[in-house]
C-alpha atoms as a PDB file:
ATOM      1  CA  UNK A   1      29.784 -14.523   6.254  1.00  0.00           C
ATOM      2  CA  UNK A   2      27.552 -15.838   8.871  1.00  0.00           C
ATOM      3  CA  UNK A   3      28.656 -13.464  11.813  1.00  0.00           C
ATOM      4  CA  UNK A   4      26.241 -11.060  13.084  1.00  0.00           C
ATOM      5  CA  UNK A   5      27.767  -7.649  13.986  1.00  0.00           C
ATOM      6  CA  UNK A   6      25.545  -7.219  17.067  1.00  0.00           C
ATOM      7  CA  UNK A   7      25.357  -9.221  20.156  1.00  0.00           C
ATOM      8  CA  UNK A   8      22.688 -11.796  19.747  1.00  0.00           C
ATOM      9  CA  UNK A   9      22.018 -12.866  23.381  1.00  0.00           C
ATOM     10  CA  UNK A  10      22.078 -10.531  26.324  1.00  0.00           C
ATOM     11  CA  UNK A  11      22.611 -12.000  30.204  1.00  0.00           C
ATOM     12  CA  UNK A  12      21.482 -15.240  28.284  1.00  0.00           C
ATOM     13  CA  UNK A  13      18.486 -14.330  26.635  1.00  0.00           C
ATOM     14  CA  UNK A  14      17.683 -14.169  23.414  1.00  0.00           C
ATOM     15  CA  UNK A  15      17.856 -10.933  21.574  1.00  0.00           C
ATOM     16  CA  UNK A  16      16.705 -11.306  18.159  1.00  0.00           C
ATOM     17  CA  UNK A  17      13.703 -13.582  16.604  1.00  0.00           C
ATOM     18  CA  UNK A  18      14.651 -16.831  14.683  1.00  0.00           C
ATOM     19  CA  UNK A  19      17.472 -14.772  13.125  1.00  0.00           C
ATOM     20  CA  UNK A  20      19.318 -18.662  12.966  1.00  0.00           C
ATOM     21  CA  UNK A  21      18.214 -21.088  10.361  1.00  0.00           C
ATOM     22  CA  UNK A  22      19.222 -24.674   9.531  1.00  0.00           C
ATOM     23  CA  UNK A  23      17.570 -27.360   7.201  1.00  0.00           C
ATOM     24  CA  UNK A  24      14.207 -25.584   7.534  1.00  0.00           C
ATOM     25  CA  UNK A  25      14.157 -24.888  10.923  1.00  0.00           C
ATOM     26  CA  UNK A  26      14.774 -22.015  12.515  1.00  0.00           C
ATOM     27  CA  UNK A  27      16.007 -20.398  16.078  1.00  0.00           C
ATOM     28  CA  UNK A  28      16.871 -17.843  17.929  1.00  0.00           C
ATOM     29  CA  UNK A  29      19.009 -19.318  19.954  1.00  0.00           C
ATOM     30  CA  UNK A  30      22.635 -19.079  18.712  1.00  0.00           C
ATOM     31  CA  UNK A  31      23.623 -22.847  20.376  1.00  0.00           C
ATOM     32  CA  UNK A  32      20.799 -24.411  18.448  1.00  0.00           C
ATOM     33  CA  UNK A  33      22.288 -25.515  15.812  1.00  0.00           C
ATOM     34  CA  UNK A  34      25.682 -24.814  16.441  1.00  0.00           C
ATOM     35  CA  UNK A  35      28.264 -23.410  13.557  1.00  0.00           C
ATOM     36  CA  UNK A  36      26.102 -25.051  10.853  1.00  0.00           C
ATOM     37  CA  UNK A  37      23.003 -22.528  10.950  1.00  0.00           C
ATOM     38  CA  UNK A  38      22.839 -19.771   8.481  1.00  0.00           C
ATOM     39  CA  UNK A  39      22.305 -16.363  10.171  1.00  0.00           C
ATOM     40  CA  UNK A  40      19.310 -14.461   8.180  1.00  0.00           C
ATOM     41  CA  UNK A  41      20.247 -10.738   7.832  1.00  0.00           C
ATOM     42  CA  UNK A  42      18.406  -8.565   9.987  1.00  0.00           C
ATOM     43  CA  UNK A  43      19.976  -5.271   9.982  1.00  0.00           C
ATOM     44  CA  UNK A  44      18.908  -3.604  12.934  1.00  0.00           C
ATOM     45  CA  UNK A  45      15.555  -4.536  13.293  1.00  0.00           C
ATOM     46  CA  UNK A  46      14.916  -7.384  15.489  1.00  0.00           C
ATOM     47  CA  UNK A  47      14.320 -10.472  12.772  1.00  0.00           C
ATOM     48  CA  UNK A  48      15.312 -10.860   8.919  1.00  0.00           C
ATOM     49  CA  UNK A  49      11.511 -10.505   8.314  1.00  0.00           C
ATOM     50  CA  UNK A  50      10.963  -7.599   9.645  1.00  0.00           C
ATOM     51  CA  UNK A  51      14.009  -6.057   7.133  1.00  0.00           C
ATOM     52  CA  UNK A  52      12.998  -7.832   4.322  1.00  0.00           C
ATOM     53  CA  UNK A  53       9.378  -6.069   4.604  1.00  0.00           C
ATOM     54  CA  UNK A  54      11.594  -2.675   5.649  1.00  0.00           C
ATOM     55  CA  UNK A  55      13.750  -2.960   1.981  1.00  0.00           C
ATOM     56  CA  UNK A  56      10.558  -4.284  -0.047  1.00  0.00           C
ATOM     57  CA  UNK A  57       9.187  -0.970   1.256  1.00  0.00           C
ATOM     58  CA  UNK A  58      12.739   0.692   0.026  1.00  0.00           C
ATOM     59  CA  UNK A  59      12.046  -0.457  -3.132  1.00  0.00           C
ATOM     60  CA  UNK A  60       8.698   1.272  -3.272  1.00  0.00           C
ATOM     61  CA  UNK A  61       9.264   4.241  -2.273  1.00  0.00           C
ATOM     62  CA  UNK A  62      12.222   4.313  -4.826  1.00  0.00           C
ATOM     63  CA  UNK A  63       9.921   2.874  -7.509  1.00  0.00           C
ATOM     64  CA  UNK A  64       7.623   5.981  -6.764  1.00  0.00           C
ATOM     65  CA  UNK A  65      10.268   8.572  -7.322  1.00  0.00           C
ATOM     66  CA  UNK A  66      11.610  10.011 -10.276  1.00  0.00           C
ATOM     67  CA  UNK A  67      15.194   9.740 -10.260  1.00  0.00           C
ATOM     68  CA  UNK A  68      17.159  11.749 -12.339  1.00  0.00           C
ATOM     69  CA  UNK A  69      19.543   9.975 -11.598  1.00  0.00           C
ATOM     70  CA  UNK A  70      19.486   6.300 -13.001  1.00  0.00           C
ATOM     71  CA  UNK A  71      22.584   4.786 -11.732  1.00  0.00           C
ATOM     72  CA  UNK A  72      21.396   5.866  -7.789  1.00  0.00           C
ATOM     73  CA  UNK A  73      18.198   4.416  -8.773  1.00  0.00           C
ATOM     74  CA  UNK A  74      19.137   0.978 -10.020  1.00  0.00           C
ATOM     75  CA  UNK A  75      22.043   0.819  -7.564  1.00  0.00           C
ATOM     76  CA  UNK A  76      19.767   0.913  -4.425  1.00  0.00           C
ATOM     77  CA  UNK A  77      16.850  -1.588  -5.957  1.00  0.00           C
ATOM     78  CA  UNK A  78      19.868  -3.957  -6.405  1.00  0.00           C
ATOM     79  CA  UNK A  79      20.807  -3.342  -2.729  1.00  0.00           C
ATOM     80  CA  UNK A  80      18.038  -3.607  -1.028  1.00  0.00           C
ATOM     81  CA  UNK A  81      16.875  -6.992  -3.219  1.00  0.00           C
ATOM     82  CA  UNK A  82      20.406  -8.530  -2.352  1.00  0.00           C
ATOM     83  CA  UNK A  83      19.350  -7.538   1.240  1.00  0.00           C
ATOM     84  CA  UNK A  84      16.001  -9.335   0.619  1.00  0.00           C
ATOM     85  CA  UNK A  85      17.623 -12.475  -0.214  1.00  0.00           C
ATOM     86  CA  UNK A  86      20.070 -13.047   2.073  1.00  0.00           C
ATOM     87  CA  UNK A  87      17.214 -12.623   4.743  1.00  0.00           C
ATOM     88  CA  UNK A  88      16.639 -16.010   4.078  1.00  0.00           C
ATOM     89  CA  UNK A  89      13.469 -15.755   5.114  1.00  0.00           C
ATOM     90  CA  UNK A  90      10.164 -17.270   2.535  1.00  0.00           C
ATOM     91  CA  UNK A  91       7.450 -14.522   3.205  1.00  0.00           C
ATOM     92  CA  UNK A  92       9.662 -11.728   1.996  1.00  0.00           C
ATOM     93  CA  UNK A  93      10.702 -13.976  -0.750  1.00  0.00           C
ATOM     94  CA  UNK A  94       6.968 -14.668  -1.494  1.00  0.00           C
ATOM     95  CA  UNK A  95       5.972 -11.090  -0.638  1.00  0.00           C
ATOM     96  CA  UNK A  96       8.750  -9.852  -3.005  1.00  0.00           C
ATOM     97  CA  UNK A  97       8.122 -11.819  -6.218  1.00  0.00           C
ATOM     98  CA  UNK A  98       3.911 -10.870  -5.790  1.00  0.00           C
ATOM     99  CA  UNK A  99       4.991  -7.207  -5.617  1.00  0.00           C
ATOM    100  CA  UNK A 100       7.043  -7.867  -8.815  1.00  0.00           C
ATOM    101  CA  UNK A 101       4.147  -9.481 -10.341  1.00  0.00           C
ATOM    102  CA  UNK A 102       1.803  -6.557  -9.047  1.00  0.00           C
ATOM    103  CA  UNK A 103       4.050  -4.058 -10.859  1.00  0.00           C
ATOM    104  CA  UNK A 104       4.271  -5.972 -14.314  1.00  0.00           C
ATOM    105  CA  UNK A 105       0.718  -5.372 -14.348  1.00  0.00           C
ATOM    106  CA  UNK A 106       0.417  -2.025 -12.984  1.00  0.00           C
ATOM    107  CA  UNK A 107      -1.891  -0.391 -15.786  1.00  0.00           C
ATOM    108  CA  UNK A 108      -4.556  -3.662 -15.636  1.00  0.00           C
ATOM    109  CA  UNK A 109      -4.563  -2.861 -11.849  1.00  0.00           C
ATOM    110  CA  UNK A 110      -4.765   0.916 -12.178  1.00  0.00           C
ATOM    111  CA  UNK A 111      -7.603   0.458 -13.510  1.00  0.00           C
ATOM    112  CA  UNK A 112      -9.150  -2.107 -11.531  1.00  0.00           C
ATOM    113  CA  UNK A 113      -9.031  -0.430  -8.211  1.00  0.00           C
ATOM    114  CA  UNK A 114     -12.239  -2.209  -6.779  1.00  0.00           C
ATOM    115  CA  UNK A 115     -10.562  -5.243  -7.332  1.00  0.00           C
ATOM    116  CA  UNK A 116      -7.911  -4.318  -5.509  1.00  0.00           C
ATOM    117  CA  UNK A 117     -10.304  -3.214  -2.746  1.00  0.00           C
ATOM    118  CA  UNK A 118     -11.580  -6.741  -2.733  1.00  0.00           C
ATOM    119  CA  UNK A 119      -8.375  -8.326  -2.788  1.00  0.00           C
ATOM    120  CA  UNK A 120      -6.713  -6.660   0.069  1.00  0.00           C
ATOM    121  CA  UNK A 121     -10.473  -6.939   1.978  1.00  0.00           C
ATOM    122  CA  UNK A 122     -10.576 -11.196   1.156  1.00  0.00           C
ATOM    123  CA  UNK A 123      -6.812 -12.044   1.898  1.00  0.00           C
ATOM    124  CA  UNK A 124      -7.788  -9.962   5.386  1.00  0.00           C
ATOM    125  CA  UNK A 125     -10.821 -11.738   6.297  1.00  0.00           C
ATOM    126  CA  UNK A 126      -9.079 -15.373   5.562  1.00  0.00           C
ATOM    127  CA  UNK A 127      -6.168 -14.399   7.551  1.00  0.00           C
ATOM    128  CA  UNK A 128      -8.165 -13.351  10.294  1.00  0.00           C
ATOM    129  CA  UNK A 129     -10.223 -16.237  10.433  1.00  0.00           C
ATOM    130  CA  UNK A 130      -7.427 -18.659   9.681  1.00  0.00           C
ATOM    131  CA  UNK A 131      -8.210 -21.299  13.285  1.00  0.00           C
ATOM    132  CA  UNK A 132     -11.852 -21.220  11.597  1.00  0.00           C
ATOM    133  CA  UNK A 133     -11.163 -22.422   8.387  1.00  0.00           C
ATOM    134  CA  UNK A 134      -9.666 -26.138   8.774  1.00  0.00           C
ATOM    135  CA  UNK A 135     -10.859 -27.233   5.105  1.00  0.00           C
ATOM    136  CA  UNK A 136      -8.755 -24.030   3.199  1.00  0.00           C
ATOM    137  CA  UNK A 137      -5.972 -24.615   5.811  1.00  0.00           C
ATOM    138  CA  UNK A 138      -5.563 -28.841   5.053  1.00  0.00           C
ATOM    139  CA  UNK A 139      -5.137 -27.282   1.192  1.00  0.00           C
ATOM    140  CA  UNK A 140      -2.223 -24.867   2.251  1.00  0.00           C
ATOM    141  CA  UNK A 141      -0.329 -27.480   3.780  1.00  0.00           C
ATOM    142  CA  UNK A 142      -0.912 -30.188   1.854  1.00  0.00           C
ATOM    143  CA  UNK A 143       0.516 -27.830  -0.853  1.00  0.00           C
ATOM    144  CA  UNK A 144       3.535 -27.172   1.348  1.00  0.00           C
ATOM    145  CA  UNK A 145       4.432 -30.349   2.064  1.00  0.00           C
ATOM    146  CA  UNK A 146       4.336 -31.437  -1.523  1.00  0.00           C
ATOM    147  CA  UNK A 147       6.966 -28.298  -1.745  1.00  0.00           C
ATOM    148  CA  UNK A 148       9.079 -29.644   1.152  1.00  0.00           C
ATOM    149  CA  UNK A 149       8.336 -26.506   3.378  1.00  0.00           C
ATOM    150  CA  UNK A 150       8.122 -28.709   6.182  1.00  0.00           C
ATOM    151  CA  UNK A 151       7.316 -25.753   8.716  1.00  0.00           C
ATOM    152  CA  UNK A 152       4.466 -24.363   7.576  1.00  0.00           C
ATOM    153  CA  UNK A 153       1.861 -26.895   9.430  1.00  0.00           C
ATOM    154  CA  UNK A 154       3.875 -26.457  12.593  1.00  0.00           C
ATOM    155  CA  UNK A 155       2.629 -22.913  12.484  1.00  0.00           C
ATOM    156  CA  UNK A 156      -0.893 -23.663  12.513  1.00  0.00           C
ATOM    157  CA  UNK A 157      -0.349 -25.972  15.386  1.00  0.00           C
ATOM    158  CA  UNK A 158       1.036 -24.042  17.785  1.00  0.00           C
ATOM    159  CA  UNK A 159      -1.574 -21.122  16.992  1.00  0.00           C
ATOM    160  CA  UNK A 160      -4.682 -23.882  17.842  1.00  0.00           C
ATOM    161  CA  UNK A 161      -2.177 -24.784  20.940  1.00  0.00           C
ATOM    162  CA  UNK A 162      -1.791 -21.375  21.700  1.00  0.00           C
ATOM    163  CA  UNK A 163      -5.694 -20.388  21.130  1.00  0.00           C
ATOM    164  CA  UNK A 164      -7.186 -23.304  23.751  1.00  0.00           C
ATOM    165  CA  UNK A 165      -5.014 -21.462  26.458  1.00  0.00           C
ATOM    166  CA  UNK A 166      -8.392 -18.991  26.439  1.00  0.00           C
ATOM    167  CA  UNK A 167     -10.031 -19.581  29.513  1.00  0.00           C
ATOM    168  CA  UNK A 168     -13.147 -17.467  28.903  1.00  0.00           C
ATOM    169  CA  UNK A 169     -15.263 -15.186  26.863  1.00  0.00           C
ATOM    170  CA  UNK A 170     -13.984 -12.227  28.391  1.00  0.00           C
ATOM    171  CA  UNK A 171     -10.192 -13.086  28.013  1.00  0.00           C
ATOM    172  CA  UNK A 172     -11.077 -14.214  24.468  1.00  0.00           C
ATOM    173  CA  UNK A 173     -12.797 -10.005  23.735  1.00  0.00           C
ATOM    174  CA  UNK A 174     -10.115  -8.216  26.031  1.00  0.00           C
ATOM    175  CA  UNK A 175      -7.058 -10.308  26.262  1.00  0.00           C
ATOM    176  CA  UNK A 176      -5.330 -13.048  27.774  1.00  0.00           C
ATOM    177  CA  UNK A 177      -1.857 -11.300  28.323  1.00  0.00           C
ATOM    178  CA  UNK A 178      -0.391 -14.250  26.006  1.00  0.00           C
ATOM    179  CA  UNK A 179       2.565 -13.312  23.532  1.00  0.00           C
ATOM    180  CA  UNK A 180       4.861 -15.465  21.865  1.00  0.00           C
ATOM    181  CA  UNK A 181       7.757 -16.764  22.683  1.00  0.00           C
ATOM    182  CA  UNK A 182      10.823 -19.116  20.714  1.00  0.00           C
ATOM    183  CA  UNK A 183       8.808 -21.954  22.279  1.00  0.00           C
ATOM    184  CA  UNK A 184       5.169 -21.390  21.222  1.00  0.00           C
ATOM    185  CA  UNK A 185       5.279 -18.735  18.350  1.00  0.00           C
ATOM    186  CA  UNK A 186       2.377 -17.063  17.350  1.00  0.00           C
ATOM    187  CA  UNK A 187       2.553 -16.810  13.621  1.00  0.00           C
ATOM    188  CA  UNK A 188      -0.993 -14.629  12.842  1.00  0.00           C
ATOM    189  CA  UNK A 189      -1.053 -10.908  13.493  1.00  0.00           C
ATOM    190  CA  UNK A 190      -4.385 -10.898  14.062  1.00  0.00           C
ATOM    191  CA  UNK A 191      -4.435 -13.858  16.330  1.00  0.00           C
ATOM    192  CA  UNK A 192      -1.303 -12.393  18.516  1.00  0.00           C
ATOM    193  CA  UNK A 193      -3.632  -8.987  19.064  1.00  0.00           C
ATOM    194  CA  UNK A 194      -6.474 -11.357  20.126  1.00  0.00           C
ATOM    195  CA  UNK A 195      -4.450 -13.524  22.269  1.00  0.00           C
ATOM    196  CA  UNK A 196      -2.830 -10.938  23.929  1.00  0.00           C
ATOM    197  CA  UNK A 197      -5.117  -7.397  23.387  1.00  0.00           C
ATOM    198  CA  UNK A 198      -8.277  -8.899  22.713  1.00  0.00           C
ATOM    199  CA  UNK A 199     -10.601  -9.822  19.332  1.00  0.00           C
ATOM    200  CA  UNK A 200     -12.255  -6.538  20.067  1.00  0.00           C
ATOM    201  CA  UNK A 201      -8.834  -4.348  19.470  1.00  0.00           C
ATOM    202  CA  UNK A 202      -7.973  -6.842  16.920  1.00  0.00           C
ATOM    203  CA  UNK A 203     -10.826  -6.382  14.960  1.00  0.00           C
ATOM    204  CA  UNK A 204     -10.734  -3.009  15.288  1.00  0.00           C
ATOM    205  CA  UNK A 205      -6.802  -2.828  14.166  1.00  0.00           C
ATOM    206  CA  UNK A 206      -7.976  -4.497  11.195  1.00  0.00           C
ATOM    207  CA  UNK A 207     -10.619  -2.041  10.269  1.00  0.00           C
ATOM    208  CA  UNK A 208      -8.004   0.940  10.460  1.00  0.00           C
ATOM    209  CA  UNK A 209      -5.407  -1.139   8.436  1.00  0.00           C
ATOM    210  CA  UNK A 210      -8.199  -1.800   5.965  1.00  0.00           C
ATOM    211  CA  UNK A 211      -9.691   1.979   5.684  1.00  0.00           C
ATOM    212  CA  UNK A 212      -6.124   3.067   5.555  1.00  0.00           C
ATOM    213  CA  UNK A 213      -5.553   1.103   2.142  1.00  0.00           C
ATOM    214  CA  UNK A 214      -8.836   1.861   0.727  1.00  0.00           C
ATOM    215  CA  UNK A 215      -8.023   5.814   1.349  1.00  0.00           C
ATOM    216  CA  UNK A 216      -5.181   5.412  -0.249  1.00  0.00           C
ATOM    217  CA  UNK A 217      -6.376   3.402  -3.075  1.00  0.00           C
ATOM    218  CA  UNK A 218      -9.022   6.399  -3.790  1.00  0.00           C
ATOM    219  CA  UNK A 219      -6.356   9.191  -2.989  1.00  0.00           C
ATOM    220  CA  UNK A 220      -3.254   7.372  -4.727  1.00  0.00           C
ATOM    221  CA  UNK A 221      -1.661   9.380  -8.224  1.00  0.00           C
ATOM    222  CA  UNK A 222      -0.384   7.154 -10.647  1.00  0.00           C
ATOM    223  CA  UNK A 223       3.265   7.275  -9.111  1.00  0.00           C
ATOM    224  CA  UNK A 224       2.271   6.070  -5.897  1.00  0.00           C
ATOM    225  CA  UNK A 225       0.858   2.557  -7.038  1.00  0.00           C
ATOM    226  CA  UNK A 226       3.913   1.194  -5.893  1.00  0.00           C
ATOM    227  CA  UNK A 227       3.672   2.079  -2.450  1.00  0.00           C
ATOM    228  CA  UNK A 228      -0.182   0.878  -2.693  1.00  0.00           C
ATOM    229  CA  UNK A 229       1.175  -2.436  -3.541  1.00  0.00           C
ATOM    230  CA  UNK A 230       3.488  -2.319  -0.563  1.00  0.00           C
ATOM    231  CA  UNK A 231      -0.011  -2.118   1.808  1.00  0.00           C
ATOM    232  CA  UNK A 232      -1.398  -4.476   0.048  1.00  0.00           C
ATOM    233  CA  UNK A 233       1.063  -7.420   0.982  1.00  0.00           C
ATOM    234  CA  UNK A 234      -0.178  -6.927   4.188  1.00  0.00           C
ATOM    235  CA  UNK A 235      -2.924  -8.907   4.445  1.00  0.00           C
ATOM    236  CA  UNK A 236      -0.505 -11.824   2.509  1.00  0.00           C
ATOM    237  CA  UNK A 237       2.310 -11.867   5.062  1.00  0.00           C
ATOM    238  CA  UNK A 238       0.052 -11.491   8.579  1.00  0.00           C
ATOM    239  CA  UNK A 239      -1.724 -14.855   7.768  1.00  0.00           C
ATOM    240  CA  UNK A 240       1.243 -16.742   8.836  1.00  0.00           C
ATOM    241  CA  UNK A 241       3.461 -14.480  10.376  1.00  0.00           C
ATOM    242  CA  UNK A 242       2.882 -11.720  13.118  1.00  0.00           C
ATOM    243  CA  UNK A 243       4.313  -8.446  11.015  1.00  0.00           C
ATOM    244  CA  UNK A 244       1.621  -5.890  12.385  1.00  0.00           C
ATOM    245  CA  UNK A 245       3.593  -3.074  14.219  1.00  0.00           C
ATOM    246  CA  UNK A 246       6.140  -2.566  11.185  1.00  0.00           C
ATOM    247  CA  UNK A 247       3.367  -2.929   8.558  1.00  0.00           C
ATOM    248  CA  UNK A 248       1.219  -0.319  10.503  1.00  0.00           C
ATOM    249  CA  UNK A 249       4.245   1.710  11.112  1.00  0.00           C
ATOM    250  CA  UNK A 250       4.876   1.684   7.444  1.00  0.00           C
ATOM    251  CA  UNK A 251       1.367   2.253   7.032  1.00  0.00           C
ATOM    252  CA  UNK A 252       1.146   5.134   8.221  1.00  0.00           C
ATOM    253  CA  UNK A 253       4.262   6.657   6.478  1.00  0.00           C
ATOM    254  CA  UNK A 254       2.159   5.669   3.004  1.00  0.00           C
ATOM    255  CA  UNK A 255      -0.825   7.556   4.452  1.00  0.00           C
ATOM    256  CA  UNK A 256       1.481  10.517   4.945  1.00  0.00           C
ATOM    257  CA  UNK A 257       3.064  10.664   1.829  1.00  0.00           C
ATOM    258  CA  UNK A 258       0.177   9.761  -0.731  1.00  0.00           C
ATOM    259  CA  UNK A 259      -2.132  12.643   1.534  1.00  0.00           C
ATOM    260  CA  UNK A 260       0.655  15.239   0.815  1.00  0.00           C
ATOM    261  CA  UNK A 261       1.524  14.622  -2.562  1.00  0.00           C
ATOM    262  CA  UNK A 262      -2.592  14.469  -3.103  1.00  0.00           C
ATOM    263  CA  UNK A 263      -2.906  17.826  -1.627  1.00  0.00           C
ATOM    264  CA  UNK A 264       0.236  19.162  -3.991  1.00  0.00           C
ATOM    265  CA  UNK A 265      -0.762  18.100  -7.068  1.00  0.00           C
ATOM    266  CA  UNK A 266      -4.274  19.850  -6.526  1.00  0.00           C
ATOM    267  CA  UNK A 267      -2.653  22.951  -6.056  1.00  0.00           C
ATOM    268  CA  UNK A 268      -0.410  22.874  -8.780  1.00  0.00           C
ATOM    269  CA  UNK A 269      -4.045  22.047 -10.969  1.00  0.00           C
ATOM    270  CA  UNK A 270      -5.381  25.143  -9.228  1.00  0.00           C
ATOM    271  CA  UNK A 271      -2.586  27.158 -10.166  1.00  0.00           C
ATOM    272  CA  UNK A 272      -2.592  26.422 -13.465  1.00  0.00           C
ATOM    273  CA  UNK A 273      -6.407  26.883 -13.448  1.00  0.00           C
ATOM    274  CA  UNK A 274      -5.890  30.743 -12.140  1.00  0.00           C
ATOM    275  CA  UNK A 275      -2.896  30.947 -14.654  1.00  0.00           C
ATOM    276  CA  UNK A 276      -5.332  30.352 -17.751  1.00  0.00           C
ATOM    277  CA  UNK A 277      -8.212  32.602 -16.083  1.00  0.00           C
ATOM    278  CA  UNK A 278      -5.376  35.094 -16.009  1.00  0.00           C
END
């Protein structure tokens, strides 16, 4: 219906991130495009991106259950994918349909593990090194434009605008203090850590997002390859949008889960080990 429950502006500041979007642009500031914008649903999380990536992971915790239940089960995907869409946001639209993709082929992929290894490690390094790589980006958006997603250059631009603001090399390893705002956005997670942490924390954010997948990926029963999937649309979205406190947050909630079901399942196998000494 277009009317957001909670207050989007507080003593005239904007509360929310580009929750407003009209003829592929998008705000968040409510005046911006007046009554004709669509509001993106964003739950209570601060942006419709960060709940699409919130029911995406939903759905893979639910796909990693087994429900006795069926009509729970199929009643909650259908939820949280209506919830995805109405985001109206493209990364968790993208995001969504290559985790649907992922899981159509979950027995190749099963059994291709390395390859996922050098999947996740690849998609990383590119969008970590996207301001280097001028020849790969002029590909993306010539693609986009032929697809009328007329946006998706303008993020590139302001992250070069936003990278010259480096003054040094010491600002450029420890931070320049510079975050985004509605003005100049910083769509990269790993160039918002630099700009504002440092390359040296970024880097090294990247190397415990990336050893936090591969432990998983060598820890990981068959029921959690949804939820392997999830991490591994990480890499995907954080090229061209900065997603990395809910991803890691998430992350970490994987690493949880997939460590204590590991460590379950080997003691059920041990019991039934002592059972047949028995």
């Amino acid at each position: 219906m277009n009317i957001p429950i909670f207050k989007t502006e507080m003593n005239g500041a904007s509360v929310f991130n580009a929750i407003f979007f009209y003829n592929g642009s998008s705000s968040n500031k409510s005046w911006a495009f007046g009554s004709l914008a669509t509001v993106r649903a964003f739950g209570t999380t601060d942006s419709g991106l960060t709940l699409g990536i919130l029911m995406i992971f939903g759905v893979a915790v639910i796909l990693s259950k087994n429900f006795r239940n069926h009509f729970i089960k199929y009643s909650l995907l259908t939820l949280f994918s209506v919830t995805i869409y109405f985001t109206v946001t493209r990364n968790d639209y993208i995001a969504y349909v290559i985790f649907i993709l992922l899981m159509i082929i979950k027995k190749y992929m099963l059994n291709n593990k390395v390859l996922m290894k050098f999947v996740y490690l690849v998609t990383l390094l590119i969008s970590s090194s996207v301001l280097w790589i001028n020849g790969f980006l002029n590909m993306l958006i010539k693609l986009a434009n032929s697809a009328n997603i007329s946006t998706f250059s303008d993020r590139f631009r302001y992250l070069d605008i936003v990278f010259n603001q480096i003054v040094d090399i010491k600002h450029l390893l420890f931070g320049s203090q510079i975050v985004p705002t509605g003005d100049l956005p910083i769509d990269n997670s790993f160039i918002a850590y630099t700009m504002n942490y440092g390359l040296f924390f970024a880097i090294l954010i990247s190397f415990f997002m990336y050893f936090v997948f591969r432990y998983c990926i060598s820890n990981m029963l068959n029921t959690n390859y949804s939820l392997v999937i999830f991490l591994l649309l990480y890499p995907l979205i954080s090229m061209s949008n900065n997603v990395l406190f809910s991803f890691a947050t998430l992350t970490v909630l994987v690493l949880i889960i997939i460590k204590k079901e590991k460590q379950e399942y080997s003691e059920r196998i041990q019991i039934r080990k002592n059972i047949i000494k028995m």
